[in-house]
Protein backbone atom coordinates (compact mmCIF):
# COMPACT_ATOMS: atom_id res chain seq x y z
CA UNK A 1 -35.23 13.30 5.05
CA UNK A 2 -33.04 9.64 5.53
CA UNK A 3 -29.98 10.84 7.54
CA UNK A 4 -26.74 10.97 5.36
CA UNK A 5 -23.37 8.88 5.70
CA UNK A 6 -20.43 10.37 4.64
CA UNK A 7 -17.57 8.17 4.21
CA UNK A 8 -14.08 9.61 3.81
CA UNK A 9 -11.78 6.99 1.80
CA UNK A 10 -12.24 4.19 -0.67
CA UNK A 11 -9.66 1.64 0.28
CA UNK A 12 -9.86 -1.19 3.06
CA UNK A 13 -12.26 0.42 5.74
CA UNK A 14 -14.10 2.77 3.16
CA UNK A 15 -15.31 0.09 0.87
CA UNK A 16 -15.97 -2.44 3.20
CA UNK A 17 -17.93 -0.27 5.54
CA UNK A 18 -19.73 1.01 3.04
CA UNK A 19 -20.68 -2.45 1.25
CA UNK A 20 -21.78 -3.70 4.51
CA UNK A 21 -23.42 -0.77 5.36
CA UNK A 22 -25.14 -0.94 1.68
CA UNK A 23 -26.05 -4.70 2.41
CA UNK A 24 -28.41 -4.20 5.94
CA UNK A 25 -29.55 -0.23 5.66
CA UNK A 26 -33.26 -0.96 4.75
CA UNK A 27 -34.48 0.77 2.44
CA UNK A 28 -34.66 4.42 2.74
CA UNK A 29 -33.01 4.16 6.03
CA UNK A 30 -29.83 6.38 4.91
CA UNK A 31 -28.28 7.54 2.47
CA UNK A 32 -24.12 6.93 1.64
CA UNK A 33 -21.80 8.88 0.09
CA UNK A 34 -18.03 8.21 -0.60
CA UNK A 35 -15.43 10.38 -1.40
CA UNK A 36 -12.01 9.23 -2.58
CA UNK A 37 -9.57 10.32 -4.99
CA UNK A 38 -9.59 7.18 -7.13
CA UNK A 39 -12.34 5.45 -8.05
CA UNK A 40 -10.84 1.71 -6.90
CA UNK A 41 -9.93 0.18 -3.80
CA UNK A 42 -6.17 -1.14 -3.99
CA UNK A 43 -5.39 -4.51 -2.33
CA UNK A 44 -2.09 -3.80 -1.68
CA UNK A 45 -0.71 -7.07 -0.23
CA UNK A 46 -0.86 -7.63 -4.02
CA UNK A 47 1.18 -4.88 -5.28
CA UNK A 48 4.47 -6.78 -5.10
CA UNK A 49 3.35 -9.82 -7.24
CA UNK A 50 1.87 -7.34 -9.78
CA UNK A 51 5.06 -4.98 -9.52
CA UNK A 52 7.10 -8.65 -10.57
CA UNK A 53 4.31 -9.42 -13.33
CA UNK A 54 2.84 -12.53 -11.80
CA UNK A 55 -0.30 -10.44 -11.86
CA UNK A 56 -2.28 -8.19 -14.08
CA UNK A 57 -2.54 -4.63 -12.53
CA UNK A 58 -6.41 -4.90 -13.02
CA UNK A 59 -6.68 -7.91 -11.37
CA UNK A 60 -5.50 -5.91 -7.70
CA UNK A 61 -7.83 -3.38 -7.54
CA UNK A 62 -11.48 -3.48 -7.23
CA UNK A 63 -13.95 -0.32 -9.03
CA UNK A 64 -16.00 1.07 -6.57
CA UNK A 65 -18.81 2.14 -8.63
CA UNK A 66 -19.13 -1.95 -9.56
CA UNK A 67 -19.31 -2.94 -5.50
CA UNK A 68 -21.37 0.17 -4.47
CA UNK A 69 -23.85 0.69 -6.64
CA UNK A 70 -26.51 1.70 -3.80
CA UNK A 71 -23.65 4.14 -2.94
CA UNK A 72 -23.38 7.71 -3.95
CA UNK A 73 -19.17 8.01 -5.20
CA UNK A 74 -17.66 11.32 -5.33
CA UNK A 75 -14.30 11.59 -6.92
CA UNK A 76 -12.05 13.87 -5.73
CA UNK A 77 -10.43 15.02 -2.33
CA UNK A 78 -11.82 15.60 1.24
CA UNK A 79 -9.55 19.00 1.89
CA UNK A 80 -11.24 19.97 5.53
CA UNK A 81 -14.04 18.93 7.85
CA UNK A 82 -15.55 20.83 10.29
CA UNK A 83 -17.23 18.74 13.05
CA UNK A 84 -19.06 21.61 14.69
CA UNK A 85 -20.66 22.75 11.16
CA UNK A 86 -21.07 18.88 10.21
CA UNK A 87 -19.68 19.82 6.73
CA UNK A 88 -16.85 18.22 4.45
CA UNK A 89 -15.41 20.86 2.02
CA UNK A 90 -14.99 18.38 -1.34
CA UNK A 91 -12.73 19.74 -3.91
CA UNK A 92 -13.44 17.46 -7.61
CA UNK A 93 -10.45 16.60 -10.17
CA UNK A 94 -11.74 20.02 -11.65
CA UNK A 95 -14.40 22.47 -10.91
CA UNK A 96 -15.11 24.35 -8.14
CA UNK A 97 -14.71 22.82 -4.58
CA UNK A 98 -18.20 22.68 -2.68
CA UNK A 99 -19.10 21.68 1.08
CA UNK A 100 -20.75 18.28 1.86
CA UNK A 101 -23.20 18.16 4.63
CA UNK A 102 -23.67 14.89 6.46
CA UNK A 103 -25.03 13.53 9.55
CA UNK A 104 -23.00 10.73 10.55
CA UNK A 105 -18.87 10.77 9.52
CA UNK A 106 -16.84 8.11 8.83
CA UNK A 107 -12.73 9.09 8.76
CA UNK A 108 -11.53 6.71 6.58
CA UNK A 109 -8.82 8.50 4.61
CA UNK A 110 -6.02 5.90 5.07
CA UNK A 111 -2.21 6.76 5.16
CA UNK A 112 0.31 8.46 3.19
CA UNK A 113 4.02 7.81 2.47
CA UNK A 114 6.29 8.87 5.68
CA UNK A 115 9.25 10.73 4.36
CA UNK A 116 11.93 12.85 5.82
CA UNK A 117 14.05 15.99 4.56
CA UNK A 118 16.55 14.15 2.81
CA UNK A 119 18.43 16.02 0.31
CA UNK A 120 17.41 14.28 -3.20
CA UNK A 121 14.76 12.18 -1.56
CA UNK A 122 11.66 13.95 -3.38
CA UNK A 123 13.48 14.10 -6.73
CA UNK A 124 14.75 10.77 -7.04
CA UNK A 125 12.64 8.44 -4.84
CA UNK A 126 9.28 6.71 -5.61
CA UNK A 127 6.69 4.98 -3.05
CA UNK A 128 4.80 1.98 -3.16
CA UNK A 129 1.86 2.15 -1.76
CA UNK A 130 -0.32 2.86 -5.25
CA UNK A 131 -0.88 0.50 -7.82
CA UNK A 132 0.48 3.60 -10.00
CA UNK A 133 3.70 3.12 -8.31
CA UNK A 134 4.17 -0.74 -8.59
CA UNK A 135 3.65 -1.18 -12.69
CA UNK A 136 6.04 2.23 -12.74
CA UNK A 137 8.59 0.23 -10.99
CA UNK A 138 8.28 -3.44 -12.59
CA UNK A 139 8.48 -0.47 -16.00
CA UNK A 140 11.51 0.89 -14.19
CA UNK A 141 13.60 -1.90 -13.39
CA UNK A 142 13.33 -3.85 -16.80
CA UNK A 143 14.07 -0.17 -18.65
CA UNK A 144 17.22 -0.04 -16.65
CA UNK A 145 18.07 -3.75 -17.69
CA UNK A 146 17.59 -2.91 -21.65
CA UNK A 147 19.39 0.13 -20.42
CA UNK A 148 22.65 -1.46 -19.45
CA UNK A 149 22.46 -4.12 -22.01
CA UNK A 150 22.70 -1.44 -24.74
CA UNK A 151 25.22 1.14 -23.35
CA UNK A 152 28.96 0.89 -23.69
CA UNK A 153 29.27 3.54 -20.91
CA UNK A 154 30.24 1.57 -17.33
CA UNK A 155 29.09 4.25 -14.83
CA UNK A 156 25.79 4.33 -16.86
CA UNK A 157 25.71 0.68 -16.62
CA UNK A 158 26.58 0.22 -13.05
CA UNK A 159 24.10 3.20 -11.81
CA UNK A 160 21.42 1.60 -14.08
CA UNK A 161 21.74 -2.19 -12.56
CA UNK A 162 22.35 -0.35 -8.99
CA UNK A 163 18.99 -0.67 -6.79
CA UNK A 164 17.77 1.02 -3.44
CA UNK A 165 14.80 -0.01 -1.06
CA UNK A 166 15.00 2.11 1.96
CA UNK A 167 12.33 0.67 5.02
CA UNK A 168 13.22 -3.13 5.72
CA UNK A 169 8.78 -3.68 6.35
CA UNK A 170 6.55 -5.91 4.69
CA UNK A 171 6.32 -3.43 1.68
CA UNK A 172 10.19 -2.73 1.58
CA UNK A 173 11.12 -5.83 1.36
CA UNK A 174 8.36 -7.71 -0.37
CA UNK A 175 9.16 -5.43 -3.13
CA UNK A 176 12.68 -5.91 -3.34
CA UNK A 177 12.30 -9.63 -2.73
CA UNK A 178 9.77 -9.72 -6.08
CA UNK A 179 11.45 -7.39 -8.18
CA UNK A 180 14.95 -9.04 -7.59
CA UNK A 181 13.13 -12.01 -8.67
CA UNK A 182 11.68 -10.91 -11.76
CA UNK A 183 14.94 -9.31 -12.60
CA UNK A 184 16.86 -12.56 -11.74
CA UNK A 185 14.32 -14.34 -13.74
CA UNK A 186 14.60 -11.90 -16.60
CA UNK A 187 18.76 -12.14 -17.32
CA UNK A 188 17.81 -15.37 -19.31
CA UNK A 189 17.00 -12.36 -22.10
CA UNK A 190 19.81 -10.28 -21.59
CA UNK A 191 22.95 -12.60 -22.41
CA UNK A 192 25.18 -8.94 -22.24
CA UNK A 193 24.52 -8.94 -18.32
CA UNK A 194 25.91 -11.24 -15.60
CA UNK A 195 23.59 -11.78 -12.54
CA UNK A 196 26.50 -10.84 -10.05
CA UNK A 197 26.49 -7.15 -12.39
CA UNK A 198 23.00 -6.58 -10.18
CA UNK A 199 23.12 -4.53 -7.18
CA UNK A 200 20.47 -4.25 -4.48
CA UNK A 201 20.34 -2.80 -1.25
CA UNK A 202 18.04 -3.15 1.57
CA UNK A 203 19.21 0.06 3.84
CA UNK A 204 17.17 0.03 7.30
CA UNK A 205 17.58 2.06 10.52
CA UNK A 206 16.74 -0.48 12.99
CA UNK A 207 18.77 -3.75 13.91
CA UNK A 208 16.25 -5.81 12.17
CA UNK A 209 13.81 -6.73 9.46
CA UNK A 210 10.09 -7.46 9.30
CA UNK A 211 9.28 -7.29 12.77
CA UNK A 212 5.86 -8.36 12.15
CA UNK A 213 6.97 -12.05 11.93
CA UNK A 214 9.30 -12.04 15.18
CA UNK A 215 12.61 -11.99 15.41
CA UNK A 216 14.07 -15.68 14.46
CA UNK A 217 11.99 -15.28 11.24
CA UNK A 218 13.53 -11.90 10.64
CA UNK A 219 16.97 -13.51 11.09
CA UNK A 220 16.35 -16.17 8.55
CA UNK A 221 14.75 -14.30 6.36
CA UNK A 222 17.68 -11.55 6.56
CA UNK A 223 19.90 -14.96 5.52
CA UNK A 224 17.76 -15.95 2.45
CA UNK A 225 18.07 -12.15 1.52
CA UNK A 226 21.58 -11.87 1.57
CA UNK A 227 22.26 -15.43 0.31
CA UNK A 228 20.51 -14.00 -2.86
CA UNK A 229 23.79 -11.12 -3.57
CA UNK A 230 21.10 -8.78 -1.91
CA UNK A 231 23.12 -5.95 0.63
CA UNK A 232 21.13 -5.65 3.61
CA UNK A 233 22.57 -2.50 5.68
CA UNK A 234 20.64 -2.76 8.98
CA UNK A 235 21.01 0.24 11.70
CA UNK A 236 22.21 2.60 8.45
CA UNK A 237 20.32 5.62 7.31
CA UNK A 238 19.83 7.36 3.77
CA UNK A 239 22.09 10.52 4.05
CA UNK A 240 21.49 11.83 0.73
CA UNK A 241 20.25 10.93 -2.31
CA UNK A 242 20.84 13.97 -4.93
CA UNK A 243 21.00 13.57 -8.29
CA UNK A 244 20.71 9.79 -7.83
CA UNK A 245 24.23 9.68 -5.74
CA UNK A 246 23.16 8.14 -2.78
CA UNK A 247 24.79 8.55 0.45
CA UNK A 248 24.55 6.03 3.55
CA UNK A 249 25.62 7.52 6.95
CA UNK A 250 27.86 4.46 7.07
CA UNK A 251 30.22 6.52 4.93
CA UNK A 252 29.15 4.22 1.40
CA UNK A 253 28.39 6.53 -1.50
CA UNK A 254 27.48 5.26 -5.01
CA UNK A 255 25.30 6.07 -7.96
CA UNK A 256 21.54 4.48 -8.02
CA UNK A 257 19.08 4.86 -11.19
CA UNK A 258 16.16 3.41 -8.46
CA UNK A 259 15.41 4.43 -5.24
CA UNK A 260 12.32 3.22 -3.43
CA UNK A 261 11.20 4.67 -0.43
CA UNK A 262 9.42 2.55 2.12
CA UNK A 263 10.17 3.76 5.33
CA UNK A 264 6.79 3.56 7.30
CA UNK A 265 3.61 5.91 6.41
CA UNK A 266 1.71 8.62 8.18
CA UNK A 267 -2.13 9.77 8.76
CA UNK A 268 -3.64 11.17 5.52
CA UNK A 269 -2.91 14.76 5.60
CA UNK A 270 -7.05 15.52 5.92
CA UNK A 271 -6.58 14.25 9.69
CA UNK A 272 -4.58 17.68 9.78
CA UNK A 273 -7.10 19.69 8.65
CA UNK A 274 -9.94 19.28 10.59
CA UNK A 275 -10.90 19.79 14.38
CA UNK A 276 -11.13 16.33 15.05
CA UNK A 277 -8.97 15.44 17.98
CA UNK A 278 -5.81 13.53 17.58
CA UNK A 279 -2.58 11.94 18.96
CA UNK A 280 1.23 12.83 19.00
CA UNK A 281 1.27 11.20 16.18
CA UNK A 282 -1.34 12.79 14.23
CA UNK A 283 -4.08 10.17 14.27
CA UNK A 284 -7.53 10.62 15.24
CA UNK A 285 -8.17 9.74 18.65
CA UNK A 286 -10.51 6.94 18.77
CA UNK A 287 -12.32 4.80 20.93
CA UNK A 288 -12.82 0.83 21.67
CA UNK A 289 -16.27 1.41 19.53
CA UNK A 290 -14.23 3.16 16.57
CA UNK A 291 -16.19 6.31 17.29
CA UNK A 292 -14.65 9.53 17.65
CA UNK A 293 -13.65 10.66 21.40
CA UNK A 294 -15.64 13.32 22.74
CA UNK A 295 -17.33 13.92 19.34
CA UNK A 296 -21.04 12.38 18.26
CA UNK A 297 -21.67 10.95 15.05
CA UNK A 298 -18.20 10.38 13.84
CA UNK A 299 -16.31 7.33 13.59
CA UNK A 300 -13.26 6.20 12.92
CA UNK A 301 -11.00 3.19 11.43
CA UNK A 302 -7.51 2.10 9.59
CA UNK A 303 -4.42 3.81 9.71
CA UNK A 304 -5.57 7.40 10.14
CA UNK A 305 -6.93 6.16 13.71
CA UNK A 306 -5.25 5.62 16.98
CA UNK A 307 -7.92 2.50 18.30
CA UNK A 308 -7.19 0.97 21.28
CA UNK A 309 -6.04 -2.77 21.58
CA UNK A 310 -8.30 -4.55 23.67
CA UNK A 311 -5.96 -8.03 23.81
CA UNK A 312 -2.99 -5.39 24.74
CA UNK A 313 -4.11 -2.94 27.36
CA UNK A 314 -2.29 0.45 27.16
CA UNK A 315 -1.58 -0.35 23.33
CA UNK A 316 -3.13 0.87 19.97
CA UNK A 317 -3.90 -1.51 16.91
CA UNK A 318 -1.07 -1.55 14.02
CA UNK A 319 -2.14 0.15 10.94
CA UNK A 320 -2.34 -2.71 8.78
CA UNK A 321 -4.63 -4.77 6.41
CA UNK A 322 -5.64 -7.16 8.51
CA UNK A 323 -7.31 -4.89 11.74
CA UNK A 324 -8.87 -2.51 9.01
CA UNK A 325 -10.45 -4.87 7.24
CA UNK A 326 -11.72 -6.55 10.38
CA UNK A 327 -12.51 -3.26 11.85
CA UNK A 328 -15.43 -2.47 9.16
CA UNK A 329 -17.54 -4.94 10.25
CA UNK A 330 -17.89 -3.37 14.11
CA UNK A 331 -17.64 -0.12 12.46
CA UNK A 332 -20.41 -0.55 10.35
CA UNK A 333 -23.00 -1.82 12.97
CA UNK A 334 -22.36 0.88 14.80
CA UNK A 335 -23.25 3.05 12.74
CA UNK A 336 -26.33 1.31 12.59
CA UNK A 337 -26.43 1.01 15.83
CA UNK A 338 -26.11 4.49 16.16
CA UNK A 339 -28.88 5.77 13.76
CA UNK A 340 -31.27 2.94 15.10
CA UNK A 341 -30.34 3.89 18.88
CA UNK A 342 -29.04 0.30 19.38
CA UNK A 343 -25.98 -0.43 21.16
CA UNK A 344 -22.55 -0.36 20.40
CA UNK A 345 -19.92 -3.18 20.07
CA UNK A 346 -16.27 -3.08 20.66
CA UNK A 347 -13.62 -3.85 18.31
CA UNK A 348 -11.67 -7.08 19.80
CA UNK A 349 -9.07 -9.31 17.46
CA UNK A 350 -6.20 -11.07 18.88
CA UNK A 351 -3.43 -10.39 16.08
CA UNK A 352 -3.43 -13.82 14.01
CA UNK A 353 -0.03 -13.33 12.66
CA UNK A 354 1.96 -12.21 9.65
CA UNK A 355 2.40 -13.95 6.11
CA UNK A 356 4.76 -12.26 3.27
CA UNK A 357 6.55 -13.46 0.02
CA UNK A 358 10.02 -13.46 -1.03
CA UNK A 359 9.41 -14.39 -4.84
CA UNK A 360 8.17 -17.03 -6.41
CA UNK A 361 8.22 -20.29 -3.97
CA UNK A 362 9.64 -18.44 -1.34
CA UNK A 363 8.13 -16.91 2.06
CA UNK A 364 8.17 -16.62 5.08
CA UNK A 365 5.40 -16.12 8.03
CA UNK A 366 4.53 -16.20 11.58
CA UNK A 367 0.67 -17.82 12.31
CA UNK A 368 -0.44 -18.26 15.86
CA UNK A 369 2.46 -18.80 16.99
CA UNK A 370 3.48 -20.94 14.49
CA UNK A 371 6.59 -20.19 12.24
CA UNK A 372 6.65 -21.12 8.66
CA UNK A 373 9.28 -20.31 5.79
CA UNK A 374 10.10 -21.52 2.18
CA UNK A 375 7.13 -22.62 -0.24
CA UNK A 376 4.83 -23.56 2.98
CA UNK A 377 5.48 -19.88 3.63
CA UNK A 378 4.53 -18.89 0.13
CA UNK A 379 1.45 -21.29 -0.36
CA UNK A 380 -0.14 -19.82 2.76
CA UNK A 381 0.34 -16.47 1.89
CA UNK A 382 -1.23 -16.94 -1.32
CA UNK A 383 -3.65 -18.81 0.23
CA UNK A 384 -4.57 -15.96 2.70
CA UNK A 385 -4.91 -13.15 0.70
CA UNK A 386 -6.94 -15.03 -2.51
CA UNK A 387 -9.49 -15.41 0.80
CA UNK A 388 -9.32 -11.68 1.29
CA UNK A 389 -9.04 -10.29 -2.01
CA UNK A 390 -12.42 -8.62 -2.24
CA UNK A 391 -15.01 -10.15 -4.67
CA UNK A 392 -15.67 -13.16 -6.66
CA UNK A 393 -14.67 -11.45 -9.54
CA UNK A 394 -11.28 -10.78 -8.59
CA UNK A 395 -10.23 -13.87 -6.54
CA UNK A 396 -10.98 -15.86 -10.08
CA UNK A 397 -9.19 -13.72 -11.94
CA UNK A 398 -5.90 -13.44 -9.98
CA UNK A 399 -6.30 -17.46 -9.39
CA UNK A 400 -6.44 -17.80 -13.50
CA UNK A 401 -3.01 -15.22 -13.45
CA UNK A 402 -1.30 -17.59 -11.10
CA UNK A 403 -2.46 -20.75 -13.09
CA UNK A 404 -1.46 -19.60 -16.00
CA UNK A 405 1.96 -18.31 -14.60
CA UNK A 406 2.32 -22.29 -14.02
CA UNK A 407 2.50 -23.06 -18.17
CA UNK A 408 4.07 -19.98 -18.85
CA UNK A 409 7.26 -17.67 -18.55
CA UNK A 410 6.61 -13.83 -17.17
CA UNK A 411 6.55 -10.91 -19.83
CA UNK A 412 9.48 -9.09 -19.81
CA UNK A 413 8.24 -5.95 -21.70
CA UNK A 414 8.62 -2.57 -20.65
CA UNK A 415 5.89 -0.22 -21.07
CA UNK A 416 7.88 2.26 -19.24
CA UNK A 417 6.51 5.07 -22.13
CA UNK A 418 2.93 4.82 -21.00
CA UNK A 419 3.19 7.62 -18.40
CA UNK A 420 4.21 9.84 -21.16
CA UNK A 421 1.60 8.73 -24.19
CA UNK A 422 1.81 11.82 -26.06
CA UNK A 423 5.81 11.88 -26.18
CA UNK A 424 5.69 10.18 -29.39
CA UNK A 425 3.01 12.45 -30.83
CA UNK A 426 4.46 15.48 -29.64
CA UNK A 427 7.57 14.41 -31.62
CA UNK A 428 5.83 13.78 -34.28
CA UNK A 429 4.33 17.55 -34.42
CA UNK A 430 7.99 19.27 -34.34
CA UNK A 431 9.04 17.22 -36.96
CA UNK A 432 8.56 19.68 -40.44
């Protein structure tokens, strides 16, 4: 019986391990399997542009069962493994949960949303890390701007045109940067609202903003922000946040109808639950080789991992995009490696640099060295991550939602009642 690959995740390393893996098994050789509670991998780098609507929400994700179709796809979640048993217990949207056996293990679960016991925080706040997350927003914001432009009542109006971004990252402020936009952008259809009526705040703990592009970037890019009305509070911390009254430990209190929380992310909670071995901060310990330390036939990759940096002795890889998706390709010839008793490679990438948008025509980065900023900024990182956008399919399509974004204006609509499709029926029903 062909030995059996179990794959845990479907995003960045999960699909791209197991594609390659799909591409050079010969036939018969193994067989895959791939759990993951969605059935699409989310290219996140995306997820502002399509929270502003200069994409279509398709367009950023990629259906696994379309890529993978020598793969076996399990929907659902991974809830425990047990290395010494070799067994996965698998738990299905509904039905009864059931163990997976395998013979080689690939932890691949990815990271969740970091948060911290703030009073409010779970109530009010929203993530945005799922493609879920960023159409619920771009829904959000404009509902809040029809909102304000309807009521005569000025604390509703102020705490609906109030907005919060806590985590001053690439996500944090990416998203701010593209919603503000669209927001700015929209006004044009709201002649009851005045553009300085907007309120944004960036809050973030540290002394600076998106570290990933150094520090003089940071500082211009902290300039364009605030040039923009936007309220950057650096070294401040979220206090509270009940009932939408946020508190700052600055001593600034105010009403918010948004708060988005993007203050840094954590190993998927199935890291937890296992006997794998992992670091102080929860991520599986892993070697040069992405394999497992001190544990045969299991691998592992992304943000759940702690992998050593070659290029930085003493140092672990960042959790990011661009070392997981580099990371699959070692990680899957070693696993071929592996089963065919070849040797193993080590995973070596000298970091290449950091791109990110700031709305449309605007964007900073930070390549090789090199520092670039305005539409240069932009082009590249559009450039970049069409090239990394998986399949053919997709880079055309999200290159025919930017051309056409050229001829015309954004939609402004808010489908804000499509979480809750059956409100309208239920309404319906009571009415006799």
């Amino acid at each position: 019986m062909s030995p059996r690959i179990l794959i845990l995740g479907g995003g960045y390393v999960g699909m791209y391990t197991a594609l390659r893996l799909q591409r050079k098994l010969r036939r018969g050789e193994a067989r895959v399997t791939v759990i993951d509670a969605d059935s699409y991998m989310t290219y996140q780098p995306f997820l502002p542009e399509a929270a502003a609507g200069n994409l279509e929400p398709r367009h950023v994700v990629v259906p696994l069962r379309r890529v993978l179709n020598r793969c076996t796809l399990l929907s659902g979640w991974a809830t425990a493994i047990d290395v010494a048993g070799r067994t996965v217990d698998f738990s299905p949207h509904r039905g009864e949960s059931r163990k997976i056996e395998y013979d080689v293990l690939i932890v691949a679960p990815g990271s969740v949303s970091r948060t911290l016991p703030i009073p409010g925080l779970a109530e009010c706040g929203i993530g945005f890390k799922t493609v879920e997350e960023a159409i619920h927003l771009r829904n959000h914001v404009l509902a809040q701007l029809e909102l304000a432009a309807s009521t005569t009542d000025r604390a509703i109006r102020r705490e609906a045109l109030t907005f919060v971004f806590v985590g001053a990252g690439f996500a944090g402020v990416e998203a701010l940067a593209e919603l503000e936009d669209m927001a700015h952008d929209a006004l044009r259809y709201y002649p009851e609202l005045k553009a300085d009526e907007l309120r944004w705040y960036l809050v973030e703990a540290t002394d600076r903003i998106l570290p990933e592009v150094g520090p003089e970037m940071g500082r211009w890019t902290l300039e364009q922000l605030r040039a923009r009305g936007i309220d950057v509070r650096l070294g401040t911390k979220l206090e509270s946040a009940k009932d939408g009254h946020i508190v700052l430990d600055d001593g600034t209190e105010f009403d918010a109808a948004t708060l988005v929380w993007t203050a840094g992310v954590k190993p998927h909670p199935i890291v937890r639950h296992s006997d794998l071995p992992i670091d102080a901060k929860g991520r599986v310990k892993a070697t040069s080789r992405l394999t497992v330390e001190g544990v045969d036939g299991v691998f592992a990759a992304g943000d759940c991992a702690a992998v050593p940096d070659l290029t930085h002795p003493g140092e672990y890889t960042a959790p990011n995009a661009q070392h997981a998706v580099r990371q699959t390709k070692v990680l899957a010839d070693n696993v071929l490696a592996h089963l065919r008793g070849g040797k193993m490679g080590d995973y070596r990438h000298a970091y290449a640099g950091s791109v990110a948008s700031l709305g449309l025509h605007k964007g900073v980065a930070q390549i090789y060295g090199r520092r670039l900023r305005g539409p240069l900024a932009w082009f590249v990182h559009r450039t970049y991550h069409l090239s990394r956008v998986p399949t053919v399919n997709r880079k055309v399509r999200v290159l025919i939602d930017w051309t056409l974004a050229l001829f015309f204006r954004r939609e402004i609509v808010a489908l804000g009642a499509l979480s809750e499709p059956r409100r309208e029926f239920e309404l319906a029903t009571r009415d006799k």
